[in-house]
N, C-alpha and C. Protein backbone atom coordinates (compact mmCIF):
# COMPACT_ATOMS: atom_id res chain seq x y z
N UNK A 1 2.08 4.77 -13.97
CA UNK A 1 2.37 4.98 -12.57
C UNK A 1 1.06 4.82 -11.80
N UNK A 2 0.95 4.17 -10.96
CA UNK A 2 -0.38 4.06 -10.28
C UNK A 2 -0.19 3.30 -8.36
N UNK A 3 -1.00 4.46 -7.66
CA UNK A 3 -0.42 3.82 -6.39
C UNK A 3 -1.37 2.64 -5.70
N UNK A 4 -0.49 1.65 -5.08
CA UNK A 4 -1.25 0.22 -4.82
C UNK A 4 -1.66 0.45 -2.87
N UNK A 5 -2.38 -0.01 -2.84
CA UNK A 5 -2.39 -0.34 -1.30
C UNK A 5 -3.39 -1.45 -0.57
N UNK A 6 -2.65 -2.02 -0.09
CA UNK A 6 -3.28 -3.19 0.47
C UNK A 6 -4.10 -3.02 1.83
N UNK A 7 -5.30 -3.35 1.75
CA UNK A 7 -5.90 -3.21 2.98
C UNK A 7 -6.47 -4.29 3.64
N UNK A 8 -6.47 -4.36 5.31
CA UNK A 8 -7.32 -5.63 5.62
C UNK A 8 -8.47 -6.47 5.22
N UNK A 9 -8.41 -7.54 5.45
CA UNK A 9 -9.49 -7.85 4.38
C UNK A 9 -10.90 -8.03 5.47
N UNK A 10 -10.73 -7.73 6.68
CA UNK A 10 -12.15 -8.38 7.21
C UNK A 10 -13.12 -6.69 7.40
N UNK A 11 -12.28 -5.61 6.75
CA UNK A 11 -13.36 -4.47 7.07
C UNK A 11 -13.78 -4.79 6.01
N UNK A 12 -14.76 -4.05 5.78
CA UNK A 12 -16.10 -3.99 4.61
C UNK A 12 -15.04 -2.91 3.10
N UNK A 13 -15.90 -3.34 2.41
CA UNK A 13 -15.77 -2.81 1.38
C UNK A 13 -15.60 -0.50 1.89
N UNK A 14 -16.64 -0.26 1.67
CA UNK A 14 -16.33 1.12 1.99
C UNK A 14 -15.36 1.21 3.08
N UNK A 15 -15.12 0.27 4.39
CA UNK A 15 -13.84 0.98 4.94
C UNK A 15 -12.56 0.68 4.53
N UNK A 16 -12.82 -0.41 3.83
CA UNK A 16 -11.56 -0.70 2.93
C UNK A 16 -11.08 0.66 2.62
N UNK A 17 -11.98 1.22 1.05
CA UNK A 17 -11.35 2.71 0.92
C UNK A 17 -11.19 3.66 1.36
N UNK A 18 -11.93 3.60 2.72
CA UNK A 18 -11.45 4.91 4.08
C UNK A 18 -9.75 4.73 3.85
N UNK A 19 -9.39 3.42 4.52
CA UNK A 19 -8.40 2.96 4.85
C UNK A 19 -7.31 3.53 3.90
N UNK A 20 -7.54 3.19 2.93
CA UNK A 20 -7.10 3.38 1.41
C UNK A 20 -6.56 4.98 1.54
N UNK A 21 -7.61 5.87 1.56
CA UNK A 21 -7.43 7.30 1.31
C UNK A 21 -6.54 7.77 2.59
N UNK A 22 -6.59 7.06 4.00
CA UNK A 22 -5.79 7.31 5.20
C UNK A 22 -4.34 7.24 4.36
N UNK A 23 -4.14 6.08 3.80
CA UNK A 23 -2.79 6.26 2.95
C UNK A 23 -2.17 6.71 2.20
N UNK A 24 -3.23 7.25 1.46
CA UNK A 24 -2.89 8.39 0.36
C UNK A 24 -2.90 9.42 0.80
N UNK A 25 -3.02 9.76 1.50
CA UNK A 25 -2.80 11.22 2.30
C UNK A 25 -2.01 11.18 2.43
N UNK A 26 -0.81 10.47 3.60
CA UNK A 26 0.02 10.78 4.07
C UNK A 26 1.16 10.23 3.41
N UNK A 27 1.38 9.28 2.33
CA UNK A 27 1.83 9.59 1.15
C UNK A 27 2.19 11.05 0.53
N UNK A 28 1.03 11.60 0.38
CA UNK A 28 0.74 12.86 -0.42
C UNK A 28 1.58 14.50 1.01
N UNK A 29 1.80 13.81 1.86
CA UNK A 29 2.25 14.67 2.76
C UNK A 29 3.33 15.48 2.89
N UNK A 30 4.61 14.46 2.38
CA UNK A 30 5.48 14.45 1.89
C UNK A 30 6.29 13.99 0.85
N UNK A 31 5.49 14.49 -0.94
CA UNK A 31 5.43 13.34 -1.59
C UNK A 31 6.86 13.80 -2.29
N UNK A 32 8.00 12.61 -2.77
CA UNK A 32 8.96 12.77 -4.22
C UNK A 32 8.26 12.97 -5.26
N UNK A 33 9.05 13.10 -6.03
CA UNK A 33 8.89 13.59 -7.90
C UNK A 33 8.20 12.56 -8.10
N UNK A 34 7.68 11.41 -7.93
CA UNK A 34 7.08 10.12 -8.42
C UNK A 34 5.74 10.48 -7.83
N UNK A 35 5.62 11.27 -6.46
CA UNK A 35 4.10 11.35 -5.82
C UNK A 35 3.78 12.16 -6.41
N UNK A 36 4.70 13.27 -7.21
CA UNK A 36 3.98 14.32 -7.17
C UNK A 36 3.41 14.09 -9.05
N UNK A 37 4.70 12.91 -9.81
CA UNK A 37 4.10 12.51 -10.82
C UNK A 37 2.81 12.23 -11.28
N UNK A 38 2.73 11.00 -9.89
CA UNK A 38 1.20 10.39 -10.05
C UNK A 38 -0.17 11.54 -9.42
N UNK A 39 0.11 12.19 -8.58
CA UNK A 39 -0.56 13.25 -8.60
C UNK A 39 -0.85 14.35 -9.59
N UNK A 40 -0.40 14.25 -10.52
CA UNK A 40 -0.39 15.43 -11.27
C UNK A 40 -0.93 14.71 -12.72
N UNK A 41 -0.44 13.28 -13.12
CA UNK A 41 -0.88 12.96 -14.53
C UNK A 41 -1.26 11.57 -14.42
N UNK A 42 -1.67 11.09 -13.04
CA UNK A 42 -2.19 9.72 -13.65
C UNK A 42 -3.18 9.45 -12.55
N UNK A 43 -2.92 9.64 -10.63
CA UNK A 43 -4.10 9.53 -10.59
C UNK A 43 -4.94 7.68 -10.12
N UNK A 44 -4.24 6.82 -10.56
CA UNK A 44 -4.47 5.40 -10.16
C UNK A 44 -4.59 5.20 -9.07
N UNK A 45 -5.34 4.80 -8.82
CA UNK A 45 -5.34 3.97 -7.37
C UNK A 45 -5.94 2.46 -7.05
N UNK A 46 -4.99 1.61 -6.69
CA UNK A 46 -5.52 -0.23 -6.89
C UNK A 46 -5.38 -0.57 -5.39
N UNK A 47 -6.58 -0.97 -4.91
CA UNK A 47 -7.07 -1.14 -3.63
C UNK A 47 -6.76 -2.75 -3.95
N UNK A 48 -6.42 -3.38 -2.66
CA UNK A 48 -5.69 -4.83 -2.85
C UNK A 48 -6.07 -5.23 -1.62
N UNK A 49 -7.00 -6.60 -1.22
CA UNK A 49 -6.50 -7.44 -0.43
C UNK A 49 -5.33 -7.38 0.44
N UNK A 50 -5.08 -7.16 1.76
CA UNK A 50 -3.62 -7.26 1.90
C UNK A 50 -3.92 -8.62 3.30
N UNK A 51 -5.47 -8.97 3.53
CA UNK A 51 -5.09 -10.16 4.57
C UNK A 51 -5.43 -9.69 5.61
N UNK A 52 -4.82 -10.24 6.80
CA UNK A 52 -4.93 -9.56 8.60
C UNK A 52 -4.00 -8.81 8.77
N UNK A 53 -4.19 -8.44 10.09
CA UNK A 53 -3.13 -7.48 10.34
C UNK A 53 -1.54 -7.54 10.15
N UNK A 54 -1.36 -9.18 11.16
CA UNK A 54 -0.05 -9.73 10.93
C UNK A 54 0.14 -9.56 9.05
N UNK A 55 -0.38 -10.00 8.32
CA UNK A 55 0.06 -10.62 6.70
C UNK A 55 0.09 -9.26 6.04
N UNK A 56 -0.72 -8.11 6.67
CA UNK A 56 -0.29 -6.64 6.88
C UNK A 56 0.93 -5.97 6.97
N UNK A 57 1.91 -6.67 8.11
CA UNK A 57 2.92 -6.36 8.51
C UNK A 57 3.68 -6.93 7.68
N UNK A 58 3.97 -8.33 7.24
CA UNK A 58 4.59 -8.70 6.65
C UNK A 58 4.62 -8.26 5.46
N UNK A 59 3.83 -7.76 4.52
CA UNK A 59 3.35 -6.32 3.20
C UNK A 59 4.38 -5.61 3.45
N UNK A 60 4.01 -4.80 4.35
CA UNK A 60 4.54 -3.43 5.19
C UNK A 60 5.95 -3.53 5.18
N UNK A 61 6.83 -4.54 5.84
CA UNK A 61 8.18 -5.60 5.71
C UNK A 61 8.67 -5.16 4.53
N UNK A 62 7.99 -5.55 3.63
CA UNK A 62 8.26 -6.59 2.70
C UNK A 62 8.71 -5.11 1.72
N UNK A 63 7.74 -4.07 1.44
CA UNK A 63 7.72 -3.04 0.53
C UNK A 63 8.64 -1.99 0.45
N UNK A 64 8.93 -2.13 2.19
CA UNK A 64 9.99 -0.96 3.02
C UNK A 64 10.91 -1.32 2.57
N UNK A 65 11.50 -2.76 2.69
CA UNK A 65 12.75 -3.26 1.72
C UNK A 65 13.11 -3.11 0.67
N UNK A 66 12.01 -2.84 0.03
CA UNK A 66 11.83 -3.01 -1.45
C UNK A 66 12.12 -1.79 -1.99
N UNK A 67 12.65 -0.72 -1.24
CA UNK A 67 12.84 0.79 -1.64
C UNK A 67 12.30 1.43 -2.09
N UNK A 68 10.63 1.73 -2.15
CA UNK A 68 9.53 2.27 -2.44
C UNK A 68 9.84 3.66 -1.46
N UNK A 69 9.92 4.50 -1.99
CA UNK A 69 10.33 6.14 -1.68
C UNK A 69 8.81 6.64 -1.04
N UNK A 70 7.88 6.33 -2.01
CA UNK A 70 6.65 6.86 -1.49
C UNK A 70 5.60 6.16 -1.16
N UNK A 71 5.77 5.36 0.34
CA UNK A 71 5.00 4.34 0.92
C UNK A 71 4.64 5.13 2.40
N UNK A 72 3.10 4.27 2.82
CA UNK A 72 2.86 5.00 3.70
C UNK A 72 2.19 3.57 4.48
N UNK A 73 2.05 3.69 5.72
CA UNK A 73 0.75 2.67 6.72
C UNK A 73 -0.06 3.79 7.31
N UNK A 74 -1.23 2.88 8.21
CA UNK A 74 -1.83 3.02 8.53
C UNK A 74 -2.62 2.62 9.94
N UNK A 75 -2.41 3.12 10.91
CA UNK A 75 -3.08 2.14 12.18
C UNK A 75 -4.36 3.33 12.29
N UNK A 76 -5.61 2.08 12.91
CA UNK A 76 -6.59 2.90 13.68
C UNK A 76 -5.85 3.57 15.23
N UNK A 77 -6.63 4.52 15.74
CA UNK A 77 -6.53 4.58 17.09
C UNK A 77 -6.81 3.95 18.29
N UNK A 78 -6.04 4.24 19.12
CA UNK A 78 -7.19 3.12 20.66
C UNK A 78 -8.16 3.03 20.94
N UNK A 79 -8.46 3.98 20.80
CA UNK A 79 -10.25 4.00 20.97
C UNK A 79 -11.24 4.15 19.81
N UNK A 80 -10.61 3.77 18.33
CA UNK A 80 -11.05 3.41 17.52
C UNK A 80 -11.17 1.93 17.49
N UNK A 81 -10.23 1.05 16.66
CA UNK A 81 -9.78 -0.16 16.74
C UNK A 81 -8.67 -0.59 17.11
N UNK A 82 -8.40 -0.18 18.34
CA UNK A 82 -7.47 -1.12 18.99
C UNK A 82 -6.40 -0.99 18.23
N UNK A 83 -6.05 0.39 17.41
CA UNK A 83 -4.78 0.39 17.00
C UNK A 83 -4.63 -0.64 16.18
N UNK A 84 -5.60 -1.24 14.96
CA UNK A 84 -5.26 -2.19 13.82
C UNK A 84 -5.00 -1.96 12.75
N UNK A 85 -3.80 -2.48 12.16
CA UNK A 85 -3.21 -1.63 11.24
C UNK A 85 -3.86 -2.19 10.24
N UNK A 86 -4.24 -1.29 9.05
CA UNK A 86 -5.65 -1.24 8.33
C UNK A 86 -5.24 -1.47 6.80
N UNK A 87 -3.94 -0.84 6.71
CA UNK A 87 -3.53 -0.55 5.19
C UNK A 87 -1.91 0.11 5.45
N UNK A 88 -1.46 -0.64 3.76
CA UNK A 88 -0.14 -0.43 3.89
C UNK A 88 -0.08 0.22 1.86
N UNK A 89 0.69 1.17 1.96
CA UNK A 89 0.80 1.59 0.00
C UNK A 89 1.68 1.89 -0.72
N UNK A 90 1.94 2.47 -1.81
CA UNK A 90 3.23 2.69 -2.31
C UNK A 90 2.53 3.83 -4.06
N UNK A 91 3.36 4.36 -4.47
CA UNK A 91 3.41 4.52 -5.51
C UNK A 91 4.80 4.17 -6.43
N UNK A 92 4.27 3.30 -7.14
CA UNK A 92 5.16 2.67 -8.31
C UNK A 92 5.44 3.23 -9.36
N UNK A 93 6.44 3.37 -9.92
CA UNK A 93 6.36 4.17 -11.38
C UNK A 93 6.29 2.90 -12.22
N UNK A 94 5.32 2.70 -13.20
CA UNK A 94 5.50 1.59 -14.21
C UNK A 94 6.66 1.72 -15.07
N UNK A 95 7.66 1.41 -15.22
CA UNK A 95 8.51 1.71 -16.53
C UNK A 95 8.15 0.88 -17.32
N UNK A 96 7.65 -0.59 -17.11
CA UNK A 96 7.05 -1.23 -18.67
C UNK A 96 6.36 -2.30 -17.06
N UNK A 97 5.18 -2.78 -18.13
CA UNK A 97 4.51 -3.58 -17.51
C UNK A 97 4.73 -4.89 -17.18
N UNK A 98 5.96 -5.67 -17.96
CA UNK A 98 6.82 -6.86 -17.43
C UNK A 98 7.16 -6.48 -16.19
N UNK A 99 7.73 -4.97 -16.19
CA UNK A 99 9.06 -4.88 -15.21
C UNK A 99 8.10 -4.77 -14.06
N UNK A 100 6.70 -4.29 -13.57
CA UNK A 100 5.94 -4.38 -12.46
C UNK A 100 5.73 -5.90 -12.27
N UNK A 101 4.70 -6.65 -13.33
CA UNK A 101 4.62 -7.67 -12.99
C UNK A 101 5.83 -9.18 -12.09
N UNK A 102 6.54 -8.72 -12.66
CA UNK A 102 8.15 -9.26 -12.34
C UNK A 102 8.48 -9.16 -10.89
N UNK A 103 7.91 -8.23 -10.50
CA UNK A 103 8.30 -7.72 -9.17
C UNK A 103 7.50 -7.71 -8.18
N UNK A 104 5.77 -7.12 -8.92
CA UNK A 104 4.76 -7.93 -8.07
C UNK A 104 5.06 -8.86 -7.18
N UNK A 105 4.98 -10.43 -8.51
CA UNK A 105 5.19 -11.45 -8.30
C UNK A 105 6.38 -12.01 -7.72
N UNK A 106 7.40 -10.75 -7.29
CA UNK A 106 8.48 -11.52 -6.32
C UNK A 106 7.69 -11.15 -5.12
N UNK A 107 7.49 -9.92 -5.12
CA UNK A 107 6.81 -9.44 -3.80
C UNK A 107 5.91 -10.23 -2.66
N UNK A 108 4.94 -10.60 -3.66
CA UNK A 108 3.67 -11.50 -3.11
C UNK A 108 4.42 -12.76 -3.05
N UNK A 109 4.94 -13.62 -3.81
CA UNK A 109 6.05 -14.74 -2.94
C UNK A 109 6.86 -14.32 -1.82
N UNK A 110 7.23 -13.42 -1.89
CA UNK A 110 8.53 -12.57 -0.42
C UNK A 110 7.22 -13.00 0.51
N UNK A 111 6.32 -12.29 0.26
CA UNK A 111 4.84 -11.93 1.81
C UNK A 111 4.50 -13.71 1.89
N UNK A 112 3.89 -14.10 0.68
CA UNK A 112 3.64 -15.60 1.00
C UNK A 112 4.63 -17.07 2.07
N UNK A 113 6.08 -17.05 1.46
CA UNK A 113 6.83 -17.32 2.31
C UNK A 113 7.09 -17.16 3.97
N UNK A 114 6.91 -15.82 3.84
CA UNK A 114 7.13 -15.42 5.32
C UNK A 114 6.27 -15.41 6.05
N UNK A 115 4.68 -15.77 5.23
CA UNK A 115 3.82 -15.94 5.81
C UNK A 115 3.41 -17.42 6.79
């Protein structure tokens, strides 16, 4: 089980994982048996490329569909950045590692397409 989140790609490395932890929080806010899984025995966290803001949204789209129970975004404020949405996440339960990859890889074709 390990939670993914995609973040913009033109902040820097360290705000990448600001961004990152903005999501895991509020994930963790209201988390299911799966948040509270990965909270309790595993702990992963895979920081991802997710693009600009738009290719952001389309992530964001794309994951909400995808029936991910424990997904969260992220916008700055106005008088931070202009309200840019920074990061989008999820926690996955692995049941076997085909069955992620499988789905990944529909995923990131779903975002690519629509991109």
């Amino acid at each position: 089980m390990k939670c993914y989140v995609f973040v913009h790609s033109h902040l820097s490395s360290i705000q990448q994982g600001i961004q990152a932890a903005h999501v895991v929080a509020r994930i963790c806010r209201e988390p299911n048996q799966d948040a509270l899984d990965w909270m309790d025995s595993h702990e992963t966290l895979v920081i991802l490329e997710g693009g600009n803001s738009e290719e952001l949204s389309t992530w964001n789209d794309r994951i909400r569909k995808s029936g991910f129970y424990d997904y969260a975004t992220f916008r700055e404020d106005e008088e931070t950045i202009d309200k840019l949405f920074t990061a989008v996440g999820f926690i996955y339960p692995d049941f076997t590692k085909n069955f992620w990859q499988k789905n990944l890889m529909k995923l990131i074709e779903d975002v690519r397409l629509a991109s």
